[in-house]
PDB file of N, CA and C in Angstrom:
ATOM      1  N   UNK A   1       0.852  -1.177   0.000  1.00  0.00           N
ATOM      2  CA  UNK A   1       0.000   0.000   0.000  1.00  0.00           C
ATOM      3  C   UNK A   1       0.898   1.241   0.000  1.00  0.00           C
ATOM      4  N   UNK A   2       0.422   2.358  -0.617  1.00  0.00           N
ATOM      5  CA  UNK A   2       1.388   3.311  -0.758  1.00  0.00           C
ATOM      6  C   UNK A   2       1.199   4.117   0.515  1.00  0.00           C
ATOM      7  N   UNK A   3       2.478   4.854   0.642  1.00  0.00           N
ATOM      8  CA  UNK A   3       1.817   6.020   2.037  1.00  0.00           C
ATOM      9  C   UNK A   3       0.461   6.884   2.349  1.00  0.00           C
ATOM     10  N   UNK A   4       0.358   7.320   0.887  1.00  0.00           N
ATOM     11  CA  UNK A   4      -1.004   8.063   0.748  1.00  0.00           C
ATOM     12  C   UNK A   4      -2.199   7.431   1.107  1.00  0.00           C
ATOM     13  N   UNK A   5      -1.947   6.233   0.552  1.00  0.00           N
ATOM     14  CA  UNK A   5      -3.392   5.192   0.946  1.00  0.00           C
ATOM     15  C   UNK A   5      -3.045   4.856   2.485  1.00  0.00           C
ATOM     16  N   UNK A   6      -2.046   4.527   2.762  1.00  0.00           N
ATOM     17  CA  UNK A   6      -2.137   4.275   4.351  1.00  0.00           C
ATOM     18  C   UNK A   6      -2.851   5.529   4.928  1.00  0.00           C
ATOM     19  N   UNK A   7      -2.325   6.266   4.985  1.00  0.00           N
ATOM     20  CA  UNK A   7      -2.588   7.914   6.089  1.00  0.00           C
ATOM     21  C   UNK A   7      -4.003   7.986   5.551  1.00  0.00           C
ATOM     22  N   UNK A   8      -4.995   7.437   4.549  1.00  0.00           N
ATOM     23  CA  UNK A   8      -6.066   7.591   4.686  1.00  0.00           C
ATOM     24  C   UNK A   8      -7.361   6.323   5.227  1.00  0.00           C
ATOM     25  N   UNK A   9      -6.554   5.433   5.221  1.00  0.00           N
ATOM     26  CA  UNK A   9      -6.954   4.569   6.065  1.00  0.00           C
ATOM     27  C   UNK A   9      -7.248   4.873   7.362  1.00  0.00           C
ATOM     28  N   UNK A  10      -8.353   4.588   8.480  1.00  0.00           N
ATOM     29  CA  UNK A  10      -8.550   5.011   9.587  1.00  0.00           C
ATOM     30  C   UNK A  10      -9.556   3.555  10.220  1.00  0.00           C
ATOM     31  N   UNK A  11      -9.079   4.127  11.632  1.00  0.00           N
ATOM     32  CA  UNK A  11      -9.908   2.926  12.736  1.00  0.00           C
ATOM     33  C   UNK A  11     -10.339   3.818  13.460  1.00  0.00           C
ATOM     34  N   UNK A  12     -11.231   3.099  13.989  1.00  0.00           N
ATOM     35  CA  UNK A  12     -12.304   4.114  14.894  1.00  0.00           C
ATOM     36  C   UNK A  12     -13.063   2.583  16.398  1.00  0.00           C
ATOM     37  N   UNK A  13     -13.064   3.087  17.360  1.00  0.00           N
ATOM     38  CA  UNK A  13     -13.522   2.052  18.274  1.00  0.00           C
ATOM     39  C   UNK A  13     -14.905   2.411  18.389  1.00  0.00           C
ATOM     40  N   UNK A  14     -15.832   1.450  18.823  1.00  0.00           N
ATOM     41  CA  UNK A  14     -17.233   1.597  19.272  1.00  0.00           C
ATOM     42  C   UNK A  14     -16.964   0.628  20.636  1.00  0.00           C
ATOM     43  N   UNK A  15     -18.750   1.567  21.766  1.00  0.00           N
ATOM     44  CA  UNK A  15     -18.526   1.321  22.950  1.00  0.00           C
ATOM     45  C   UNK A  15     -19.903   1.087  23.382  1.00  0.00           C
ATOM     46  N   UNK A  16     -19.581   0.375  24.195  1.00  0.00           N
ATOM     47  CA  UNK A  16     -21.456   0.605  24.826  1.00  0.00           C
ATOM     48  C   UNK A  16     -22.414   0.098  24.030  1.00  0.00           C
ATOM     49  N   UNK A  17     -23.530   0.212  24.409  1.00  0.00           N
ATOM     50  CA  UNK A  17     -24.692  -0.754  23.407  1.00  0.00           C
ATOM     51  C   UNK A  17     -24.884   0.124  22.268  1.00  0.00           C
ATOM     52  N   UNK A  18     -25.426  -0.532  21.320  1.00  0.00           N
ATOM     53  CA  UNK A  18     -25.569   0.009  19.612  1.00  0.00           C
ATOM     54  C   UNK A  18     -27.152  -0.355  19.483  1.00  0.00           C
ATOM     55  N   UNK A  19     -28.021   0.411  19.715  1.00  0.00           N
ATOM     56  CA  UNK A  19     -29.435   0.020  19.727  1.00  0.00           C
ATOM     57  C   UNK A  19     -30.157   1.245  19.378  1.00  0.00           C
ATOM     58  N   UNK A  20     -31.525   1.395  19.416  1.00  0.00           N
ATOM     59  CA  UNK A  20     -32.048   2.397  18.571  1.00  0.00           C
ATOM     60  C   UNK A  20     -31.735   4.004  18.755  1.00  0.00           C
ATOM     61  N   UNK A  21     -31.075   4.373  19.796  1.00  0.00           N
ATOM     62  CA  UNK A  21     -30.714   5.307  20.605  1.00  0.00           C
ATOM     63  C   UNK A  21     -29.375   5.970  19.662  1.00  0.00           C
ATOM     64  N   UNK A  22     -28.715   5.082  18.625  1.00  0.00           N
ATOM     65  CA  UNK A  22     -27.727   5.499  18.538  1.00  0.00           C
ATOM     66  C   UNK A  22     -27.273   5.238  17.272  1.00  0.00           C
ATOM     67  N   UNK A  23     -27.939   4.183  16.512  1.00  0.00           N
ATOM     68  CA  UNK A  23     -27.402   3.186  15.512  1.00  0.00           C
ATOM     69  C   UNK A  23     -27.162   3.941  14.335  1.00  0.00           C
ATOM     70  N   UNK A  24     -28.379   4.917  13.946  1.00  0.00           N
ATOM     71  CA  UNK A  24     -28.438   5.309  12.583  1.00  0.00           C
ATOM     72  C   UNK A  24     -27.352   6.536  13.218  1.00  0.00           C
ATOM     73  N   UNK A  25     -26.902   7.446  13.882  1.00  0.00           N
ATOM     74  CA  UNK A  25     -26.301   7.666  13.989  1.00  0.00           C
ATOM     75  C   UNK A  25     -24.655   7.365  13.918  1.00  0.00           C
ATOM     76  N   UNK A  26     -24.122   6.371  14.134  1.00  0.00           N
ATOM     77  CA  UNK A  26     -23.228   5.282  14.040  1.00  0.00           C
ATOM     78  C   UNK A  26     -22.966   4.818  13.215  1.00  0.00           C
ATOM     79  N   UNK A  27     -24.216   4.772  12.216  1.00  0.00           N
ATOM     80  CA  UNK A  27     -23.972   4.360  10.741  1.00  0.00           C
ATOM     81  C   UNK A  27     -23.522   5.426   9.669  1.00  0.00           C
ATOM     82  N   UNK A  28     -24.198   6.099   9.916  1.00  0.00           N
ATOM     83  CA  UNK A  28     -24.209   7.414   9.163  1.00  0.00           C
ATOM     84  C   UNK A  28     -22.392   7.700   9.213  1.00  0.00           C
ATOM     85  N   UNK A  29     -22.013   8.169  10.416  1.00  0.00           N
ATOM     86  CA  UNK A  29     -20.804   8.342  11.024  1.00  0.00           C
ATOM     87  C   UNK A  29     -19.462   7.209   9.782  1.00  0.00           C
ATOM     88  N   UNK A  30     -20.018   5.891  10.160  1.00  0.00           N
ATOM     89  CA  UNK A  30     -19.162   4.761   9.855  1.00  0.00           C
ATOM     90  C   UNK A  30     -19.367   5.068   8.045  1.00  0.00           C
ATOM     91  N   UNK A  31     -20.470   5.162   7.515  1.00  0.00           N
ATOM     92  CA  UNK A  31     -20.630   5.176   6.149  1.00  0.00           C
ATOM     93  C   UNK A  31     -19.982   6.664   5.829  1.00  0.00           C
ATOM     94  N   UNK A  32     -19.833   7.597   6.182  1.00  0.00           N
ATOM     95  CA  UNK A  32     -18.640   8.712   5.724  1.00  0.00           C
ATOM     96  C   UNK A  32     -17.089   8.099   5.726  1.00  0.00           C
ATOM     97  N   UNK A  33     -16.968   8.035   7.029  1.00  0.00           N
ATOM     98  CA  UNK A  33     -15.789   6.977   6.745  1.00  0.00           C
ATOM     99  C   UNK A  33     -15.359   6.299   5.211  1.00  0.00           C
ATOM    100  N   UNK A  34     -16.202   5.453   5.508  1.00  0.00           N
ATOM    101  CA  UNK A  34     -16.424   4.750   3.941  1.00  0.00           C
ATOM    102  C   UNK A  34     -16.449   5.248   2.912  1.00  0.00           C
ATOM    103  N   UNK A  35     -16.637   6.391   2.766  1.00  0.00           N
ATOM    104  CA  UNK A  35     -16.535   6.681   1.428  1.00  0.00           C
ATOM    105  C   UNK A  35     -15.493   8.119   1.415  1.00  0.00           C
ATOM    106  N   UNK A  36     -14.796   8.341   2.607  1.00  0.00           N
ATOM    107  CA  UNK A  36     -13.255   8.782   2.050  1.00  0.00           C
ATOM    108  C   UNK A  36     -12.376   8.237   2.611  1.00  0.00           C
ATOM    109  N   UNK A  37     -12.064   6.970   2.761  1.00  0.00           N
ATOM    110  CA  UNK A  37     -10.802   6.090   3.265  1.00  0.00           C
ATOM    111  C   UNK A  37     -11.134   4.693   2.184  1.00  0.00           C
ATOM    112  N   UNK A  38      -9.808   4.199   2.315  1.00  0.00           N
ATOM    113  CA  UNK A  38      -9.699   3.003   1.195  1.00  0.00           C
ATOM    114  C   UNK A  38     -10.045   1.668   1.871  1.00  0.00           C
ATOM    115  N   UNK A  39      -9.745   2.046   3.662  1.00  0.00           N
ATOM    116  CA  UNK A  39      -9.895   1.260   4.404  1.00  0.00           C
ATOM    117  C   UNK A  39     -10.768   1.467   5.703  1.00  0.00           C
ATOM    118  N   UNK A  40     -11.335   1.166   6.618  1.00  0.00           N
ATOM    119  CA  UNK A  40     -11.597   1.716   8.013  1.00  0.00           C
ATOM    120  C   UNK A  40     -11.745  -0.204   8.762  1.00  0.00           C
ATOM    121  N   UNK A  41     -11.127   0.073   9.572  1.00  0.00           N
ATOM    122  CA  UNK A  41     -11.309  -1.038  10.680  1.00  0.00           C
ATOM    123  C   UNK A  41     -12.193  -0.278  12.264  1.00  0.00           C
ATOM    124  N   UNK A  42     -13.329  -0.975  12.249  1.00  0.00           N
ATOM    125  CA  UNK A  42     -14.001  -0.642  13.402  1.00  0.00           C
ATOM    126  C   UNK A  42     -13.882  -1.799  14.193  1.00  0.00           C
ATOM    127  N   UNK A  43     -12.891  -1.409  15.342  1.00  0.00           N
ATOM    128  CA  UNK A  43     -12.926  -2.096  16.460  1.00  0.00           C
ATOM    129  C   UNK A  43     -13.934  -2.040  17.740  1.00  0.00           C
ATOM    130  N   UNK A  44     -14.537  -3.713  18.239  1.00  0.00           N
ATOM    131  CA  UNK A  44     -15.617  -3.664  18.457  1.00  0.00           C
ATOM    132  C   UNK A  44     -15.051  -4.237  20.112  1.00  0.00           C
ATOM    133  N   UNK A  45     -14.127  -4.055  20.784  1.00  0.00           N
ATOM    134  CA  UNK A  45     -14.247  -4.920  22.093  1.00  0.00           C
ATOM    135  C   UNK A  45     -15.033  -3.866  23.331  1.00  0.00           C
ATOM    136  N   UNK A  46     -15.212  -2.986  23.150  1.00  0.00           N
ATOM    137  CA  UNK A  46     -15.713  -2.212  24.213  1.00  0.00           C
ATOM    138  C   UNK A  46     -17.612  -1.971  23.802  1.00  0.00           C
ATOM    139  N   UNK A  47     -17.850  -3.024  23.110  1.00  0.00           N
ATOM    140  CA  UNK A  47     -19.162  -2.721  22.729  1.00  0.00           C
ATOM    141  C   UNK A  47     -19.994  -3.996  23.656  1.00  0.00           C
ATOM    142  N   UNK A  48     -20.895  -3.486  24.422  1.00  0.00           N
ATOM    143  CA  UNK A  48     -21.438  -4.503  25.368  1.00  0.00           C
ATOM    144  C   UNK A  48     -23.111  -5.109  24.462  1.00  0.00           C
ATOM    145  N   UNK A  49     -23.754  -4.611  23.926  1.00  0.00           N
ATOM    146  CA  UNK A  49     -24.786  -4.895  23.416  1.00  0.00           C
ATOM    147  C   UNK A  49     -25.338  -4.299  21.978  1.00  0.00           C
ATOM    148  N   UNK A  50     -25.846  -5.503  20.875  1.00  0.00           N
ATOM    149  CA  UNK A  50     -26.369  -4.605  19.910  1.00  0.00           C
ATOM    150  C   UNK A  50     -27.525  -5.394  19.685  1.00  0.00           C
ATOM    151  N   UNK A  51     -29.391  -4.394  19.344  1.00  0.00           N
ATOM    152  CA  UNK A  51     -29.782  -5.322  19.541  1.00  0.00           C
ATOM    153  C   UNK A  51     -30.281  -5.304  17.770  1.00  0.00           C
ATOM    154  N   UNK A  52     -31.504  -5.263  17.605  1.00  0.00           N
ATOM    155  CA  UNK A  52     -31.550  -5.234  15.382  1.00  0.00           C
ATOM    156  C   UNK A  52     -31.357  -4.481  15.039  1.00  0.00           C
ATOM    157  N   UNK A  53     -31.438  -2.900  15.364  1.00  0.00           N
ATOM    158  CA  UNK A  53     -31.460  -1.639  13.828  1.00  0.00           C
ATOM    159  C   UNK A  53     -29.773  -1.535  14.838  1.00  0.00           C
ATOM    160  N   UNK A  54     -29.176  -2.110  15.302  1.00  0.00           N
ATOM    161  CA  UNK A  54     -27.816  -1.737  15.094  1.00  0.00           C
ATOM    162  C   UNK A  54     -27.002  -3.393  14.263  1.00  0.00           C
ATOM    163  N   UNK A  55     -27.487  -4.155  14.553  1.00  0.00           N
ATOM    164  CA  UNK A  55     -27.573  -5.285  13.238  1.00  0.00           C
ATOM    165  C   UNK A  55     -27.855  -4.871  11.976  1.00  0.00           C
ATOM    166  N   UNK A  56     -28.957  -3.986  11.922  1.00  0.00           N
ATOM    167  CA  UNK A  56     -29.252  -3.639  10.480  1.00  0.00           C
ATOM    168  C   UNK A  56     -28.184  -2.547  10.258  1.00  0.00           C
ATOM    169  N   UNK A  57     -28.007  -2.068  10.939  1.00  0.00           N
ATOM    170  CA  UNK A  57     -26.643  -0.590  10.878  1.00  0.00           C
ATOM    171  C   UNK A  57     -25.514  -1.553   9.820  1.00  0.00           C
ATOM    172  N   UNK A  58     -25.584  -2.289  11.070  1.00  0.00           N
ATOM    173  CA  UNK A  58     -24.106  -3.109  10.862  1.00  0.00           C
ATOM    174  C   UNK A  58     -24.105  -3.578   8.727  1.00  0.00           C
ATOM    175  N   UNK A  59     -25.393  -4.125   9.018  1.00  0.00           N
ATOM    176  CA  UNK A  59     -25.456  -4.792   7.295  1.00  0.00           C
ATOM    177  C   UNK A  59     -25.313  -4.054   6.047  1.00  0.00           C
ATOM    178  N   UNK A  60     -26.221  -2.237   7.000  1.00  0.00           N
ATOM    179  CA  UNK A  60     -26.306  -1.428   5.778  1.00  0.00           C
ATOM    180  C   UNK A  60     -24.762  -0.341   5.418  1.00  0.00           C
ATOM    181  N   UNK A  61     -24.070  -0.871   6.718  1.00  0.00           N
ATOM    182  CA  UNK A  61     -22.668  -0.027   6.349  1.00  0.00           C
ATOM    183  C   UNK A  61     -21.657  -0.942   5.589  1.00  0.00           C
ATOM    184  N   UNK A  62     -21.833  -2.454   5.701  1.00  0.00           N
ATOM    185  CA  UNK A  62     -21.162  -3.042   5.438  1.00  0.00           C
ATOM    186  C   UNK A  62     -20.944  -3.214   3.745  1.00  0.00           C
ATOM    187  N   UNK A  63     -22.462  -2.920   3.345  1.00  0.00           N
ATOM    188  CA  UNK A  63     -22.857  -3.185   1.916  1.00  0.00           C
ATOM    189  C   UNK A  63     -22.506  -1.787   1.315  1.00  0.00           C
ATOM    190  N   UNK A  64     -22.919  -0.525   2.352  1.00  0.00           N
ATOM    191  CA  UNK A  64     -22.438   0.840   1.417  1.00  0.00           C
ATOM    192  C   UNK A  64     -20.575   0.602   1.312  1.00  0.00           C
ATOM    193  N   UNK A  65     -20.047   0.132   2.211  1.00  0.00           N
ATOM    194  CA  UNK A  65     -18.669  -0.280   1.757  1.00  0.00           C
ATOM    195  C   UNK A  65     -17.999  -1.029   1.231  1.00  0.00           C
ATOM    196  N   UNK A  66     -18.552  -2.175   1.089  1.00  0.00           N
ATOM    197  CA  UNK A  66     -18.238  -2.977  -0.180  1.00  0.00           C
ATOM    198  C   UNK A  66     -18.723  -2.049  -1.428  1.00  0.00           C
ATOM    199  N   UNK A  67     -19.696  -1.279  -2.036  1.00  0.00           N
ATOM    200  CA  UNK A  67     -20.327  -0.730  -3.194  1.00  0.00           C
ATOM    201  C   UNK A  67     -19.221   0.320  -3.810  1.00  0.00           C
ATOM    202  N   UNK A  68     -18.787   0.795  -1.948  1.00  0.00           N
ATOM    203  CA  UNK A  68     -18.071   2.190  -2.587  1.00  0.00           C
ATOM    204  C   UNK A  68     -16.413   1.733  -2.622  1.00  0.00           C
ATOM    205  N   UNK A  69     -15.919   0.648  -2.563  1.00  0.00           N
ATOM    206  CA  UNK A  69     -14.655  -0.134  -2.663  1.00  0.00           C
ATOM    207  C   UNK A  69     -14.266   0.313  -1.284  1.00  0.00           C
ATOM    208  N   UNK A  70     -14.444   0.368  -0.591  1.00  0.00           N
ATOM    209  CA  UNK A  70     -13.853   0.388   0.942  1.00  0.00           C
ATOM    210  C   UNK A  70     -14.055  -1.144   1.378  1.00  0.00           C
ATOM    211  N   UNK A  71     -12.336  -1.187   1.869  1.00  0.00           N
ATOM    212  CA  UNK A  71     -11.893  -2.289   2.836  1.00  0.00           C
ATOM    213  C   UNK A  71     -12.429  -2.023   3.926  1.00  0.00           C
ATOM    214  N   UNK A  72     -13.770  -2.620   4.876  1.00  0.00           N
ATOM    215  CA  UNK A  72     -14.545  -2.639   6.045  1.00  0.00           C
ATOM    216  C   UNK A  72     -14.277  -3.845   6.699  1.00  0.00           C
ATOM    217  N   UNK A  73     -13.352  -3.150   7.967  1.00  0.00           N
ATOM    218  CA  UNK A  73     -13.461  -4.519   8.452  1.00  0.00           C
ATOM    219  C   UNK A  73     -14.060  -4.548  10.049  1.00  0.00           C
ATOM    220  N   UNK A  74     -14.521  -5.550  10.638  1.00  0.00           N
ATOM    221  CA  UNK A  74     -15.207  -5.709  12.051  1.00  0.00           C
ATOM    222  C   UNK A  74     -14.191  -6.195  12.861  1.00  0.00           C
ATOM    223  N   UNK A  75     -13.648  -5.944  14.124  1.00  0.00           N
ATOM    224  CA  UNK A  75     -12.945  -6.526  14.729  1.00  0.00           C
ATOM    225  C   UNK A  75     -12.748  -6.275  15.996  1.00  0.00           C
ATOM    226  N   UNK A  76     -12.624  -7.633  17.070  1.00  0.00           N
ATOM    227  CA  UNK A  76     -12.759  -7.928  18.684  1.00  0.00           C
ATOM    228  C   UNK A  76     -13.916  -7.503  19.097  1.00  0.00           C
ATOM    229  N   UNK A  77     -14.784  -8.284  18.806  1.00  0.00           N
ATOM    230  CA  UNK A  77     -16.594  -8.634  18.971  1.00  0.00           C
ATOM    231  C   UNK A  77     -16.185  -9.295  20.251  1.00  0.00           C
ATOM    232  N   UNK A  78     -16.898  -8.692  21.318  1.00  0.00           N
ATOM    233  CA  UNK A  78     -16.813  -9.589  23.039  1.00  0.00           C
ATOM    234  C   UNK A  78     -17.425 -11.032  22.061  1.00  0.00           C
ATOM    235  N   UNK A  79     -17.288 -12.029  22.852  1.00  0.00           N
ATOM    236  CA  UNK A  79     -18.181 -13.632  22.403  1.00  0.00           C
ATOM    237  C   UNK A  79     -19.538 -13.225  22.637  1.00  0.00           C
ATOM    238  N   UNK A  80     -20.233 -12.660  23.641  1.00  0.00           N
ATOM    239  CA  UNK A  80     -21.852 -12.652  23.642  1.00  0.00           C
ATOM    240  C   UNK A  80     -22.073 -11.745  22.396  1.00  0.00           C
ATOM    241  N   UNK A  81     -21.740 -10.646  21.819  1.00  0.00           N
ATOM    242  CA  UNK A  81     -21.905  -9.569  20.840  1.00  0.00           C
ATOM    243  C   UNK A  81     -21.969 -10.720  19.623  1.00  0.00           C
ATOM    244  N   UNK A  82     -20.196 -11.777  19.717  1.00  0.00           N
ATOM    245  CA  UNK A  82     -20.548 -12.196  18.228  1.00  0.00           C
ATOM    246  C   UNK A  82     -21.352 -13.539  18.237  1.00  0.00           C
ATOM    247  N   UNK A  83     -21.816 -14.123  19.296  1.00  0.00           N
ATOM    248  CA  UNK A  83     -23.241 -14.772  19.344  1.00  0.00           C
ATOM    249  C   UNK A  83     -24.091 -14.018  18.567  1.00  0.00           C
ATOM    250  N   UNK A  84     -24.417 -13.216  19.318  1.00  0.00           N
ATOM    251  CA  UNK A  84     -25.902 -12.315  18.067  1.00  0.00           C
ATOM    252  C   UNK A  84     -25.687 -12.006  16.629  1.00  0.00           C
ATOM    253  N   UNK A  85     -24.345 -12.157  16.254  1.00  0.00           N
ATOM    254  CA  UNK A  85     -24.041 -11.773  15.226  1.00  0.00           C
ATOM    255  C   UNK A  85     -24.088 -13.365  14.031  1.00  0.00           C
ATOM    256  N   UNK A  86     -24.066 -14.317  14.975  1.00  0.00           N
ATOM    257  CA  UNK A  86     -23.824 -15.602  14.556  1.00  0.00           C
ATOM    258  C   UNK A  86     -25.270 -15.890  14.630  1.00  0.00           C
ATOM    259  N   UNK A  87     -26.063 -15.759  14.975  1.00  0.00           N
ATOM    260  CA  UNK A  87     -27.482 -16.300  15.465  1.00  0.00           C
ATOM    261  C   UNK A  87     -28.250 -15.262  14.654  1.00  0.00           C
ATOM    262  N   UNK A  88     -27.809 -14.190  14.023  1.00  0.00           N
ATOM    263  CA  UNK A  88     -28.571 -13.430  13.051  1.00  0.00           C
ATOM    264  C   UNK A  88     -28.337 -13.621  11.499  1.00  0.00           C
ATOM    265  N   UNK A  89     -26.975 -14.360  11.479  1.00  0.00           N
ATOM    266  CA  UNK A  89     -26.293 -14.688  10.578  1.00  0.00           C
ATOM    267  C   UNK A  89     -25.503 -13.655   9.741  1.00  0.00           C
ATOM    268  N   UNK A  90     -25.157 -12.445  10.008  1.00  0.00           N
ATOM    269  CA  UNK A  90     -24.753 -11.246   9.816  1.00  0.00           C
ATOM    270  C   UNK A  90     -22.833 -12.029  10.170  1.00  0.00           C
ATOM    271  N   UNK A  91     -22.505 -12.814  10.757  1.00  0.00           N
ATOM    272  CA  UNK A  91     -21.162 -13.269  11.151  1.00  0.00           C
ATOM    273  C   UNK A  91     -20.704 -13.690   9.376  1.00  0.00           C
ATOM    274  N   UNK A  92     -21.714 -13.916   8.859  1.00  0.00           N
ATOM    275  CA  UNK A  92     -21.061 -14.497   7.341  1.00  0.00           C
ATOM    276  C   UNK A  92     -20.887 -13.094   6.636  1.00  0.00           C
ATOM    277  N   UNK A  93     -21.458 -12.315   6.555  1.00  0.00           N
ATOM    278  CA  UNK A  93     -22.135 -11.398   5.749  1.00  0.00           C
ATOM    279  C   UNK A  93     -20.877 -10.131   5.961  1.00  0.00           C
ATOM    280  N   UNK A  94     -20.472  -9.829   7.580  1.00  0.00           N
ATOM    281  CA  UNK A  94     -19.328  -8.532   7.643  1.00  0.00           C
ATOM    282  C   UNK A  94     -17.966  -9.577   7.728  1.00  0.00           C
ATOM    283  N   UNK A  95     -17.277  -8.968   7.334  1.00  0.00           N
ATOM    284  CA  UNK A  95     -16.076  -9.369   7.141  1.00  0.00           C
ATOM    285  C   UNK A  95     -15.540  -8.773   8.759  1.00  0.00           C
ATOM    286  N   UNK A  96     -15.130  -9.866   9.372  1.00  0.00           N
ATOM    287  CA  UNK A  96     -14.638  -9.914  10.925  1.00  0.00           C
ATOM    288  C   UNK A  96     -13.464 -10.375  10.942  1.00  0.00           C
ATOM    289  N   UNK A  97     -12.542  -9.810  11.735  1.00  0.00           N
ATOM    290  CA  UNK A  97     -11.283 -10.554  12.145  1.00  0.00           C
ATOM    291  C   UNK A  97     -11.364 -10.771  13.890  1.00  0.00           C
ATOM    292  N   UNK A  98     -10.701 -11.529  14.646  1.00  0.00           N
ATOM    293  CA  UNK A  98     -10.559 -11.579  15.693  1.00  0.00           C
ATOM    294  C   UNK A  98     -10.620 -10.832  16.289  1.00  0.00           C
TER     295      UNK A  98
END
């Protein structure tokens, strides 16, 4: 990757529950991202609960970043978080790393 593309690459952490209070907000946020970085890694270990429209967040940022060529990636889901994520089936669907 060249320097330029690195320095526009960015990570960003999420915290706390992701539920209707906050989601489309969060998304909105994460989908700018997306469409001026080549990359964004959202790290997820400080996130205690998400319950559907932050599932649906999750699906509809994932797809505006695949569309707009952004590398999106999910990463350090507590185990109960990536239960729900596995049991919604959304675990196939975002691209997760450990």
């Amino acid at each position: 990757m060249a320097d330029s593309e690195a320095l526009r690459s960015t990570e960003i952490e999420l915290e706390g529950d992701i539920d209707v209070t906050n989601a489309a907000d969060i998304g909105d946020h994460l989908c700018q991202l997306a469409s001026t970085h080549p990359a964004v890694v959202v790290v997820c270990s400080r996130v205690t609960f998400v319950e559907s429209r932050g599932l649906a967040m999750m699906a509809r940022v994932q797809r505006f970043a695949d569309e707009s060529g952004c590398q999106l990636t999910w990463r350090e889901f507590p185990l109960h978080v990536h239960r729900t994520l596995h049991t919604s089936g959304l675990d196939d669907y975002l691209r997760i790393e450990a």
